[in-house]
C-alpha atoms as a PDB file:
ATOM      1  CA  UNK A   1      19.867   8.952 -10.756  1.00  0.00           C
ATOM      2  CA  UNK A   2      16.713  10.375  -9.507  1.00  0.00           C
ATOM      3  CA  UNK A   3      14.897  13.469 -10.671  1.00  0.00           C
ATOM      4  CA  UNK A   4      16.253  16.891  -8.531  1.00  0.00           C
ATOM      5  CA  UNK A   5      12.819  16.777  -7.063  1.00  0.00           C
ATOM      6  CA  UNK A   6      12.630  13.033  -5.988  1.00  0.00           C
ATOM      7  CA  UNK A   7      16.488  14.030  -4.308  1.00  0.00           C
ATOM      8  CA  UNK A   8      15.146  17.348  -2.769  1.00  0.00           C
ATOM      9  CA  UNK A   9      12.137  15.818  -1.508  1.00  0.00           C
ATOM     10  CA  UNK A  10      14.070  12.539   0.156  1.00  0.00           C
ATOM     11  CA  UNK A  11      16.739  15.052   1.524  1.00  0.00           C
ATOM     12  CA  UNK A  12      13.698  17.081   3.708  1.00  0.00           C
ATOM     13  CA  UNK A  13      12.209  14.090   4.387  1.00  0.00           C
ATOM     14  CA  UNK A  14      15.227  12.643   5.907  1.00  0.00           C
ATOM     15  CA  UNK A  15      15.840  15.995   7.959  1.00  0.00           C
ATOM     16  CA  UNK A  16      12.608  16.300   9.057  1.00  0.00           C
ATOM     17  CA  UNK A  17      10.012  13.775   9.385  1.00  0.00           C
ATOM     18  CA  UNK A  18      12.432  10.836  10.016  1.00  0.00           C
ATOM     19  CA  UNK A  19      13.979  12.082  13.081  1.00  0.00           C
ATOM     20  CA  UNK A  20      10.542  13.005  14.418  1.00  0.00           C
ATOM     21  CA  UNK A  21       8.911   9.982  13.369  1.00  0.00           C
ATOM     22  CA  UNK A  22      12.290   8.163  15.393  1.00  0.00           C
ATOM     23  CA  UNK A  23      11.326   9.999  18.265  1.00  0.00           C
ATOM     24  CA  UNK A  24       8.066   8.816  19.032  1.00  0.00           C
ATOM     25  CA  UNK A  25       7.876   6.126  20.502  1.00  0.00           C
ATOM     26  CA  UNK A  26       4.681   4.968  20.509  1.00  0.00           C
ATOM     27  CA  UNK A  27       1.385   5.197  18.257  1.00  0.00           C
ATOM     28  CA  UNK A  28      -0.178   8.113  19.736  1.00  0.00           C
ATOM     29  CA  UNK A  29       2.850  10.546  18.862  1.00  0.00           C
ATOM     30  CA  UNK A  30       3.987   8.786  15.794  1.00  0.00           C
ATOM     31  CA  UNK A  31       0.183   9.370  14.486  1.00  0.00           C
ATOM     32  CA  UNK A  32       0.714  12.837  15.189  1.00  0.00           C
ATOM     33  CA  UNK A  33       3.899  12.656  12.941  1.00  0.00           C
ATOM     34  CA  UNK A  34       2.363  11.006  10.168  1.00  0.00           C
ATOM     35  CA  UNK A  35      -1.490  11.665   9.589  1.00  0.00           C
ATOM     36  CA  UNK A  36      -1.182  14.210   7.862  1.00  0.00           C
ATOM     37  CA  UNK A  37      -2.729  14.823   4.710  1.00  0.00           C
ATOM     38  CA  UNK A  38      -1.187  15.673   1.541  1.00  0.00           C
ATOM     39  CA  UNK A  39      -4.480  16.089  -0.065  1.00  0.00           C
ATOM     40  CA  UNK A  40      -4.227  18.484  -3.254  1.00  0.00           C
ATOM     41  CA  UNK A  41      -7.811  19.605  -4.538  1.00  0.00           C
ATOM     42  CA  UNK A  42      -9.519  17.319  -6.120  1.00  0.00           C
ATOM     43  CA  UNK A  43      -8.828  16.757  -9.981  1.00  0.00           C
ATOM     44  CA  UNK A  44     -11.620  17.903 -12.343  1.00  0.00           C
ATOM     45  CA  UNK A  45     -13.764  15.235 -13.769  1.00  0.00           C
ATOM     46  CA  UNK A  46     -13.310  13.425 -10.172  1.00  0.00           C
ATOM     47  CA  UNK A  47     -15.898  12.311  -7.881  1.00  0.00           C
ATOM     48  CA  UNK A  48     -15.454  11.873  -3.855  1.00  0.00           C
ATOM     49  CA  UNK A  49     -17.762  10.440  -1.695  1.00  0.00           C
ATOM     50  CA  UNK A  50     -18.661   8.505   1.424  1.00  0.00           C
ATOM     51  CA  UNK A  51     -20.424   4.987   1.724  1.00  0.00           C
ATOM     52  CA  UNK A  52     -20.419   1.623   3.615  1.00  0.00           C
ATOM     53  CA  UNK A  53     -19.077  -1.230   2.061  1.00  0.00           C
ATOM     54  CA  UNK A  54     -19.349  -5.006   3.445  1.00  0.00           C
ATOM     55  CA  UNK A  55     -20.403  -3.079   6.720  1.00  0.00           C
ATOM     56  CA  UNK A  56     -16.911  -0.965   6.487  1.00  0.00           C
ATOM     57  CA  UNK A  57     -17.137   2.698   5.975  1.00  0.00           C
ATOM     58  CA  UNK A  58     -15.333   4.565   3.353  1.00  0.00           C
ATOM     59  CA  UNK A  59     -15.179   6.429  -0.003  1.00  0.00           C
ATOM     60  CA  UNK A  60     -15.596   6.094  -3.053  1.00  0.00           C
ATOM     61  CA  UNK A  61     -13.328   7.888  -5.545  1.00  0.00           C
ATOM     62  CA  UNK A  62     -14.595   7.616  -9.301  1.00  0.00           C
ATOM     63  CA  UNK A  63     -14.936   9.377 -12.172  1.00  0.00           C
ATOM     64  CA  UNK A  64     -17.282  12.211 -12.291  1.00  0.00           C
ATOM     65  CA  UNK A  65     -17.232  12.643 -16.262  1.00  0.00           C
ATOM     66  CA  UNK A  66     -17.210   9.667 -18.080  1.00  0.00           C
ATOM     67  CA  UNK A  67     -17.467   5.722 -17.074  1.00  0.00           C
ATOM     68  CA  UNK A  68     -15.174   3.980 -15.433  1.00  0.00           C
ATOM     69  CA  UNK A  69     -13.183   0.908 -16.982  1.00  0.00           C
ATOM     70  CA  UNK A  70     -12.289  -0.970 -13.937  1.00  0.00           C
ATOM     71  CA  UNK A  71     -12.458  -0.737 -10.108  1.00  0.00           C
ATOM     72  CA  UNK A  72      -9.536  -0.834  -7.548  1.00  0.00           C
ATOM     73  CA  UNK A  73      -9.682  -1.573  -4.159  1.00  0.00           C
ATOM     74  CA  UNK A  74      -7.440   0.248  -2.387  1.00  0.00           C
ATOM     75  CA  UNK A  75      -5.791  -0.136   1.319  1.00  0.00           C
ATOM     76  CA  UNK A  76      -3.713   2.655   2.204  1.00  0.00           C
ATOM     77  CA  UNK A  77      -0.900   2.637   4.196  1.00  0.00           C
ATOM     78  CA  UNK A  78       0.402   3.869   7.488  1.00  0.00           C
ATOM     79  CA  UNK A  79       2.006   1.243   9.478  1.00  0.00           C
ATOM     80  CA  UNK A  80      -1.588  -0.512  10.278  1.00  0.00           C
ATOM     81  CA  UNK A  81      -1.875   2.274  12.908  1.00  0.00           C
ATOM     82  CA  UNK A  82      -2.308   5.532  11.153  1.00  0.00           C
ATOM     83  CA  UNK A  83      -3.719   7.205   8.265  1.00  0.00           C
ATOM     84  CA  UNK A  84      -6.868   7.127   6.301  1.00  0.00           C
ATOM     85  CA  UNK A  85      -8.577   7.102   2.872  1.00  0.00           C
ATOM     86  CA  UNK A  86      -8.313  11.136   3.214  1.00  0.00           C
ATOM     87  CA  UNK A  87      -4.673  10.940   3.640  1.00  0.00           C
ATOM     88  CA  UNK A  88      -4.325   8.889   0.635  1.00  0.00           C
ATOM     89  CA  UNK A  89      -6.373  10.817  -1.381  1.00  0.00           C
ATOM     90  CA  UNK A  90      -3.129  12.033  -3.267  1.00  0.00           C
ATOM     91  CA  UNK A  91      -3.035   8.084  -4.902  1.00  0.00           C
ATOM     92  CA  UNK A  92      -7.231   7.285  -5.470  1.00  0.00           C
ATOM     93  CA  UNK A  93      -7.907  10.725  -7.373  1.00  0.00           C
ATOM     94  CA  UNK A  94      -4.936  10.028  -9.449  1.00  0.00           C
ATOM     95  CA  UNK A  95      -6.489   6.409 -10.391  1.00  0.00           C
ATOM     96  CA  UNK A  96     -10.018   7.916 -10.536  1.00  0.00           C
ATOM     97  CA  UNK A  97      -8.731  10.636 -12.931  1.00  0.00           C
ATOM     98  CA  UNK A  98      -7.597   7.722 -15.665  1.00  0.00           C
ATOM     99  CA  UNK A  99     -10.710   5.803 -15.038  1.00  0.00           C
ATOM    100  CA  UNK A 100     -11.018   3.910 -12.641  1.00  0.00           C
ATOM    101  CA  UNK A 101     -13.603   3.392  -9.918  1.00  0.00           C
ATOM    102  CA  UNK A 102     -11.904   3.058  -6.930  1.00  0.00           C
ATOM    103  CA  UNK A 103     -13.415   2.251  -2.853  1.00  0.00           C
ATOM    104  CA  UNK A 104     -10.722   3.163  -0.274  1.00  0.00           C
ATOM    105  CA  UNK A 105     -12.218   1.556   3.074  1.00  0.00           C
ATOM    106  CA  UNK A 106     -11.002   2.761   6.707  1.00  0.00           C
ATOM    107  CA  UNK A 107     -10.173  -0.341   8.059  1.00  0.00           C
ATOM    108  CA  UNK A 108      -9.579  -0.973  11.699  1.00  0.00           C
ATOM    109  CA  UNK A 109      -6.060   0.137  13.024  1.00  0.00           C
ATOM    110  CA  UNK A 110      -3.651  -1.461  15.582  1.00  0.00           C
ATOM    111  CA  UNK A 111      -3.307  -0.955  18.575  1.00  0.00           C
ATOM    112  CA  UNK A 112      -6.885  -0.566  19.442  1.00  0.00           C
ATOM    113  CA  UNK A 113      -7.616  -3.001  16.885  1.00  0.00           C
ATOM    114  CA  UNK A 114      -4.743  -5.872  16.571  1.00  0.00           C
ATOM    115  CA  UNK A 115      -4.580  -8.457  13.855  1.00  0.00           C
ATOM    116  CA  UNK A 116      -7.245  -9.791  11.875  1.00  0.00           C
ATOM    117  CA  UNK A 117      -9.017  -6.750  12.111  1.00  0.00           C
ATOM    118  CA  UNK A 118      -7.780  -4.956   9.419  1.00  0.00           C
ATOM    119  CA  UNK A 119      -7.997  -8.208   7.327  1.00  0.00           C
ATOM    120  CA  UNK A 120     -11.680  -8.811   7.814  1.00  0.00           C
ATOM    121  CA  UNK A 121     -12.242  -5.199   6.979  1.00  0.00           C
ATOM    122  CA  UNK A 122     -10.642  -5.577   4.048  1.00  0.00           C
ATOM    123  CA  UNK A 123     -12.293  -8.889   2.686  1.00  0.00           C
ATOM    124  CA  UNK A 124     -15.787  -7.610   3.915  1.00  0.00           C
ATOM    125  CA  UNK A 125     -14.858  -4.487   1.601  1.00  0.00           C
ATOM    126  CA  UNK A 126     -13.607  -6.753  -1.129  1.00  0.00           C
ATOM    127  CA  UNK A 127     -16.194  -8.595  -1.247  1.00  0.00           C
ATOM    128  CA  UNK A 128     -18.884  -6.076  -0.935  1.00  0.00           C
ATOM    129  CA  UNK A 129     -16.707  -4.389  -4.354  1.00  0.00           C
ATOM    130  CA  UNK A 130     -16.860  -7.263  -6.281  1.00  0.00           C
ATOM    131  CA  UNK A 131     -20.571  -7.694  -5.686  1.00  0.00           C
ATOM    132  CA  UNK A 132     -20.875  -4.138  -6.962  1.00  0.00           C
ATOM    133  CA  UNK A 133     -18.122  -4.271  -9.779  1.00  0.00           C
ATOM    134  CA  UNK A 134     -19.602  -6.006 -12.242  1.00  0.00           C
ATOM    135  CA  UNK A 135     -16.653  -6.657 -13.965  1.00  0.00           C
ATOM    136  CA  UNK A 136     -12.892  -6.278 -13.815  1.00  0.00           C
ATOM    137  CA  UNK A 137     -11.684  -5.405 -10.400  1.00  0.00           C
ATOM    138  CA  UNK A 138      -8.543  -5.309  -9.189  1.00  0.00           C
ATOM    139  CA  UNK A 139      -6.534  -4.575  -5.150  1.00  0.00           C
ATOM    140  CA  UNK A 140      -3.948  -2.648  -4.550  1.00  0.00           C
ATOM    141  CA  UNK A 141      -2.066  -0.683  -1.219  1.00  0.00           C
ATOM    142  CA  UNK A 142       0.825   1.183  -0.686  1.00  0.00           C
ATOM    143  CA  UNK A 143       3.062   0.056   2.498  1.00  0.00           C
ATOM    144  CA  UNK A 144       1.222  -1.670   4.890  1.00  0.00           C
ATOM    145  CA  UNK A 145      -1.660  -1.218   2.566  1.00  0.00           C
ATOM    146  CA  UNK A 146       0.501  -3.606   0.015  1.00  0.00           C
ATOM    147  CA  UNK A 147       1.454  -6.053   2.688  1.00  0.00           C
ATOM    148  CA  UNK A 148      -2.564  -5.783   3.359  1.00  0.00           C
ATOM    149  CA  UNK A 149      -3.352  -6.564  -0.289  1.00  0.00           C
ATOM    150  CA  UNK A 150      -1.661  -9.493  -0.430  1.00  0.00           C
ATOM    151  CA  UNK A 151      -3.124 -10.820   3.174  1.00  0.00           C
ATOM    152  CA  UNK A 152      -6.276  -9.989   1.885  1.00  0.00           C
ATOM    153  CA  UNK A 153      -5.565 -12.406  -1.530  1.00  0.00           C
ATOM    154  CA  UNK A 154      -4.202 -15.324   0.589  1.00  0.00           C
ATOM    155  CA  UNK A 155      -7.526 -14.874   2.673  1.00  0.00           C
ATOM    156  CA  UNK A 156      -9.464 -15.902  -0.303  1.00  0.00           C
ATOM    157  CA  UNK A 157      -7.722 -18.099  -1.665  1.00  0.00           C
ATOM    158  CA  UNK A 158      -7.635 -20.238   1.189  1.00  0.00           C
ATOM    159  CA  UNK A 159     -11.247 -19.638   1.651  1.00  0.00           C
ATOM    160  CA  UNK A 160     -11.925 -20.643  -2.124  1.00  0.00           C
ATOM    161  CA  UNK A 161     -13.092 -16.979  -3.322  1.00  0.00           C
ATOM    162  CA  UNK A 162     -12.871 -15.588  -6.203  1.00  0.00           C
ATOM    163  CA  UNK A 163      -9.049 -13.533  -6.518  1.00  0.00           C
ATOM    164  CA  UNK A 164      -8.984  -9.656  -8.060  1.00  0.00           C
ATOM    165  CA  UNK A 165      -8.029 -10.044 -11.745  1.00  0.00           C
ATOM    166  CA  UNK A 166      -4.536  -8.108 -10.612  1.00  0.00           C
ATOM    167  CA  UNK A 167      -2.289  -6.329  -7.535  1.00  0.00           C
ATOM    168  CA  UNK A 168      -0.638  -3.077  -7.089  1.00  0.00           C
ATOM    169  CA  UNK A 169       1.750  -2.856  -4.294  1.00  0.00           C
ATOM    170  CA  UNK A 170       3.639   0.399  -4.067  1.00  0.00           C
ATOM    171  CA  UNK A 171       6.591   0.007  -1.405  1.00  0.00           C
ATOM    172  CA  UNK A 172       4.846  -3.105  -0.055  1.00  0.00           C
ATOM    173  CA  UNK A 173       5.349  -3.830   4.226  1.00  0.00           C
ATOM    174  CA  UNK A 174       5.101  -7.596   3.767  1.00  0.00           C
ATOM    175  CA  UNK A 175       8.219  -9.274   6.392  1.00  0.00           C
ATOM    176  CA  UNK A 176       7.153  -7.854   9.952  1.00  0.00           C
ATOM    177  CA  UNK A 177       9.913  -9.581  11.541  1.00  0.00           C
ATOM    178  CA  UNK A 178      12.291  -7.130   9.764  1.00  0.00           C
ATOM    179  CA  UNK A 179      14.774 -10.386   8.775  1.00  0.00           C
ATOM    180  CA  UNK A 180      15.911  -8.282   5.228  1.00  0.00           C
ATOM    181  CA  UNK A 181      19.577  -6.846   4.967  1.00  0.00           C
ATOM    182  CA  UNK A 182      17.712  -3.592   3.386  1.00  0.00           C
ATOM    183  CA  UNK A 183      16.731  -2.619   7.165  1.00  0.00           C
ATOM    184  CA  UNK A 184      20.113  -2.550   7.873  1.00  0.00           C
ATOM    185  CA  UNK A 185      21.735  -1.296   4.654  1.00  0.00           C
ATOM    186  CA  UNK A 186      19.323   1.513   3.503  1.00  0.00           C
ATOM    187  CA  UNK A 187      19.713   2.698   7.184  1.00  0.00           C
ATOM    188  CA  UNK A 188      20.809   6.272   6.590  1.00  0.00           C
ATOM    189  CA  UNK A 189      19.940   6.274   2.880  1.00  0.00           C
ATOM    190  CA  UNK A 190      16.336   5.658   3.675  1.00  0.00           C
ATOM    191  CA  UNK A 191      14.364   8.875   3.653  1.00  0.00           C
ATOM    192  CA  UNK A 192      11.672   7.743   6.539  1.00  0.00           C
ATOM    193  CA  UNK A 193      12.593   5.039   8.632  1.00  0.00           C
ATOM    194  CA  UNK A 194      15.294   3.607  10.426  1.00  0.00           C
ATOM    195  CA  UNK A 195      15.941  -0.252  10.075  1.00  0.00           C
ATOM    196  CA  UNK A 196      15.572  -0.522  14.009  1.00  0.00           C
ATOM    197  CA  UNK A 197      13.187   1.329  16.911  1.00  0.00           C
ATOM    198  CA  UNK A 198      10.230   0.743  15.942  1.00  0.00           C
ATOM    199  CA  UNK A 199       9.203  -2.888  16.915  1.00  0.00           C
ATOM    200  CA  UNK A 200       6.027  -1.562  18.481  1.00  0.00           C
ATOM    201  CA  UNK A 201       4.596  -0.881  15.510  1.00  0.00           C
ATOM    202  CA  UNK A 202       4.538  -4.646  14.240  1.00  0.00           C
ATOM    203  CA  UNK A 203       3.770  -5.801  17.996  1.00  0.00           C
ATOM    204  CA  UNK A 204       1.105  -3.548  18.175  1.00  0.00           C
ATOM    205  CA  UNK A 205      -0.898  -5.052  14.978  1.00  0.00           C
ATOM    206  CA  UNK A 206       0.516  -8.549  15.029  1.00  0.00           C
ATOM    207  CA  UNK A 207      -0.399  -9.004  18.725  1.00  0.00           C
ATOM    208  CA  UNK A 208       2.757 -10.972  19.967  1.00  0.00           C
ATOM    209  CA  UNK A 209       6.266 -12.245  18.147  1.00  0.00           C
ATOM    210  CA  UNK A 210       4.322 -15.262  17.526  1.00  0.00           C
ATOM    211  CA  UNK A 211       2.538 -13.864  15.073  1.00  0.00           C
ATOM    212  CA  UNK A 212       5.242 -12.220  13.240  1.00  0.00           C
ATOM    213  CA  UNK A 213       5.689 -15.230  10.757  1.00  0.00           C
ATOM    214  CA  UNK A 214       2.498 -15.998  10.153  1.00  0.00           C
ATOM    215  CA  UNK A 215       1.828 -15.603   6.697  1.00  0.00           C
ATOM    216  CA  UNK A 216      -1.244 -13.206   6.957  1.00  0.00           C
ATOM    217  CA  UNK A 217       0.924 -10.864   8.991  1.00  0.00           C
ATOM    218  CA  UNK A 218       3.563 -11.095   7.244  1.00  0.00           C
ATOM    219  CA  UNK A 219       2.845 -12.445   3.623  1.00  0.00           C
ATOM    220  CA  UNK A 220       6.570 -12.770   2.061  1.00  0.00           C
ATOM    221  CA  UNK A 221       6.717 -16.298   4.414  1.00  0.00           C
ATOM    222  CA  UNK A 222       3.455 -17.295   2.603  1.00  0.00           C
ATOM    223  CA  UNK A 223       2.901 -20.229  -0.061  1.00  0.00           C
ATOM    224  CA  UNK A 224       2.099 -17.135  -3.144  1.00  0.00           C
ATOM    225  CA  UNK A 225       1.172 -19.924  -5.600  1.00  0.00           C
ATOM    226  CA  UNK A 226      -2.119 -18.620  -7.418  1.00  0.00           C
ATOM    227  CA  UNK A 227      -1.922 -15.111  -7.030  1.00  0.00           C
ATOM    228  CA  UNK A 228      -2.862 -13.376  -9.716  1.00  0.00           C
ATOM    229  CA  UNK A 229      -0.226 -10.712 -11.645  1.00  0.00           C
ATOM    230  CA  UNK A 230       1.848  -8.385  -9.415  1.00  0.00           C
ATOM    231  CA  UNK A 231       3.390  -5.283 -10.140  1.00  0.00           C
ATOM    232  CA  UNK A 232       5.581  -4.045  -7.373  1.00  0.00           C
ATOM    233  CA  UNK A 233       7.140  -0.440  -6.860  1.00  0.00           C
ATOM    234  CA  UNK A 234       9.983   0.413  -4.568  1.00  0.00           C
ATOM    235  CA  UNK A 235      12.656   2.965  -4.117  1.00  0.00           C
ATOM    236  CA  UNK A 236      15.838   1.768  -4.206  1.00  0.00           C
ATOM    237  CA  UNK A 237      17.131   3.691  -0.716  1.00  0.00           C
ATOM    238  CA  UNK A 238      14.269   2.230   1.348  1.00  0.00           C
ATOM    239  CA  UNK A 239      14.943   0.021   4.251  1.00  0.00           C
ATOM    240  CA  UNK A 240      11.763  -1.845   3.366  1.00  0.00           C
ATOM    241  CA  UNK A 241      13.217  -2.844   0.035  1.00  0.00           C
ATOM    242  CA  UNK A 242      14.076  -6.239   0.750  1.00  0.00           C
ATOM    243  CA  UNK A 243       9.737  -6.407   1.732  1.00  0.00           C
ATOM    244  CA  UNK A 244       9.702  -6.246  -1.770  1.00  0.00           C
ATOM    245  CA  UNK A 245      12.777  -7.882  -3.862  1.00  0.00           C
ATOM    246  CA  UNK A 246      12.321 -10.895  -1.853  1.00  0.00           C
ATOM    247  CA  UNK A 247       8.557 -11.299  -2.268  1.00  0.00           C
ATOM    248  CA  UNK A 248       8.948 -10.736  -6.099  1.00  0.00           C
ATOM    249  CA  UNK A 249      11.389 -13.504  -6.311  1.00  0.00           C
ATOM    250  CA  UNK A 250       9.521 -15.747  -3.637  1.00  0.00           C
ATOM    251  CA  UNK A 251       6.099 -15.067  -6.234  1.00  0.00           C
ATOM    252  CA  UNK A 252       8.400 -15.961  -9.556  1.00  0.00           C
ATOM    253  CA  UNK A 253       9.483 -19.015  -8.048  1.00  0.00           C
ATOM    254  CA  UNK A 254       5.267 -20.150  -7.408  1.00  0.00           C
ATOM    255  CA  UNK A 255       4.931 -19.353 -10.778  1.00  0.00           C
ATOM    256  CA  UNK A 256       3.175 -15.951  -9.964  1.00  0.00           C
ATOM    257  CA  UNK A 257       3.272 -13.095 -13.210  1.00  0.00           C
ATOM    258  CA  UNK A 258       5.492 -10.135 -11.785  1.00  0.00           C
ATOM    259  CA  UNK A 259       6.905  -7.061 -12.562  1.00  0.00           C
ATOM    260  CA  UNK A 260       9.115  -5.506 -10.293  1.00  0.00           C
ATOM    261  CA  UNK A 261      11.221  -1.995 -10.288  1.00  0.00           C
ATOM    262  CA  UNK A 262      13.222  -0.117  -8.073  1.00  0.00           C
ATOM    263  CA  UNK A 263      13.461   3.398  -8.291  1.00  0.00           C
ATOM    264  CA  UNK A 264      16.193   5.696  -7.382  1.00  0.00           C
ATOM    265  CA  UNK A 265      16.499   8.350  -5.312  1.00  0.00           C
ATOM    266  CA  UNK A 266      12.628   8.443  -4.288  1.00  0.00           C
ATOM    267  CA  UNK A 267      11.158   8.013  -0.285  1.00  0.00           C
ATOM    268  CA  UNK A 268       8.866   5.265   0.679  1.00  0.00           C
ATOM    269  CA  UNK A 269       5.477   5.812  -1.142  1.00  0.00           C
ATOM    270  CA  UNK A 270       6.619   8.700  -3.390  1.00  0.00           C
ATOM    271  CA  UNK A 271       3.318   8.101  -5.432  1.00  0.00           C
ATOM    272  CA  UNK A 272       2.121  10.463  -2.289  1.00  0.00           C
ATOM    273  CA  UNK A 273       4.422  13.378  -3.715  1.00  0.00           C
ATOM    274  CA  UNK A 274       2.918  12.753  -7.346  1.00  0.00           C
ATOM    275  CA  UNK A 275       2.719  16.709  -7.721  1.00  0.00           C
ATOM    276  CA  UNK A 276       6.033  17.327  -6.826  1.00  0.00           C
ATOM    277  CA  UNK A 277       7.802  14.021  -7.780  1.00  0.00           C
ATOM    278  CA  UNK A 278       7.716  13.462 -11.185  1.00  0.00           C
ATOM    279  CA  UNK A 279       8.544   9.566 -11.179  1.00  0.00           C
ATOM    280  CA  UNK A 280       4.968   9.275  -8.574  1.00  0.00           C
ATOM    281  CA  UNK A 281       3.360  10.208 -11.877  1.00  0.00           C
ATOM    282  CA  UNK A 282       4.753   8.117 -14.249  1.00  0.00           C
ATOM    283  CA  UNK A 283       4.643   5.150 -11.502  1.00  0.00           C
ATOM    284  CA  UNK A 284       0.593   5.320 -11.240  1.00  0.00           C
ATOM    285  CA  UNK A 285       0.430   5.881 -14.915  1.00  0.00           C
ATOM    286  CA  UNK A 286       2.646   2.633 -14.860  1.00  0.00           C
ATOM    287  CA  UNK A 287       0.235   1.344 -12.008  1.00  0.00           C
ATOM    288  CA  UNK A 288      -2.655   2.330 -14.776  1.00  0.00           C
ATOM    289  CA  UNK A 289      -1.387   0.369 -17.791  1.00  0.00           C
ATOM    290  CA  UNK A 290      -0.860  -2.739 -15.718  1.00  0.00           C
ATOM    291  CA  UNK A 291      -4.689  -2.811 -14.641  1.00  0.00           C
ATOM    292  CA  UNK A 292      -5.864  -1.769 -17.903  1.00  0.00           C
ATOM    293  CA  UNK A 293      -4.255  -4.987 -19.328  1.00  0.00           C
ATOM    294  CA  UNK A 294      -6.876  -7.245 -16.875  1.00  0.00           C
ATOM    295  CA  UNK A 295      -9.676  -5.994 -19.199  1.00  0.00           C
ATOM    296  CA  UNK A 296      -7.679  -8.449 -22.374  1.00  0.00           C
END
């Protein structure tokens, strides 16, 4: 069982902003639902600022006190229609705190902006952080941010680029054709979303059903041979679990280095809450050790 706080915070959640976010309908209102940030003030010894990288604008998020060990890029989430670097701010000053230097771009959203945008935003921006890394550097993205990560990885691969040394997916979005029995099952357990109503959210970034299956829209259908190692965080009441059970076994099969947990009691991307939720803590700090290991 879950901390009290991880069960009092999924218990608002579900009273509140799921029935809202179910209501909308559309991106406009849903953005109004969900953009909002759950910024506390930034920690001490941590550094925030703007910049353009690989043409795409941003921040950077780094330590202010001491150099860093690594950089992350990192892809927020949102449903590739909302949200921003500042809404995720809650996630990068937690990584920037233990060290690492960490460029959050604000990619393109759907539906302005449908599929590839957001992927060529974010391999101009990983590209643009490796050239400035130096040394280990790593990806990583929370919801459709993970799902993101991954696209981003398969991108260059198949154009012969050079991978990040290792992946962080926190409650990955990664099957946009919703096929998982977790969209059905975690239905009224799920703190956020429902398993149905909200198809215009993947039509809106993935352009037409067509699309859906197409592996950089949806990478659990992709060949995930050569990725480098994945660690994967979901809770275990999410509807969007199966995004993530069924890509970690679809990785292990191509021979890809995971580790995989499912937490209880938490709401999608509880790494958000990581002042309230105790277990968002000790996930990043989990996050943390896992990168640190890419400097062996």
């Amino acid at each position: 069982m879950g901390s009290w706080q991880a069960r009092l915070t999924s218990s608002i959640l579900r009273q509140t902003f799921k029935p809202l976010l179910a209501r909308a309908g559309g991106a406009k209102s849903a953005r109004r639902v969900m953009n909002v940030e759950l910024t506390p003030p930034t920690p001490f010894g941590v550094r925030i600022r703007t910049a353009v990288e690989g043409g795409i604008r941003g921040e950077w998020v780094e330590p202010s006190k001491r150099p860093a060990w690594g950089h992350l890029l990192y892809l927020h989430g949102g449903g590739y229609f909302t949200c921003s670097p500042r809404t995720h701010r809650a996630i990068t000053t937690a990584f920037a705190k233990a060290g690492l230097r960490v460029f959050a771009p604000s990619y393109r959203l759907a539906p302005e902006h449908p599929f590839p945008a957001a992927l060529d935003d974010a391999v101009a921006s990983f590209r643009s952080v490796r050239e400035a890394a130096g040394g280990p550097l790593a990806i990583g993205g929370d919801s459709a941010g993970g799902g993101l990560s991954l696209a981003t990885m398969l991108k260059l691969r198949e154009l012969g680029e050079p991978l990040p040394a290792r992946a962080v997916l926190f409650s990955p979005f990664t099957d946009l054709t919703g096929s998982g029995p977790s969209r059905q099952a975690n239905d009224g357990r799920c703190a956020m979303f429902r398993g149905v109503g909200m198809e215009w959210v993947v039509l809106g970034y993935a352009g037409s059903e067509s699309e859906l299956r197409n592996p950089l829209v949806s990478p659990l259908f992709a060949d995930l041979a050569g990725l480098p190692p994945l660690l994967i965080h979901a809770g275990a009441d999410e509807t969007l679990l199966d995004d993530s059970t069924r890509l970690a076994e679809r990785a292990r099969a191509a021979g890809v280095d995971v580790s995989l947990k499912i937490w209880s009691s938490v709401p999608h991307v509880w790494q958000l809450f990581h002042h309230v939720i105790p277990e968002g803590g000790r996930s990043i700090a989990e996050a943390v050790e896992f990168l640190k290991a890419m400097l062996a």
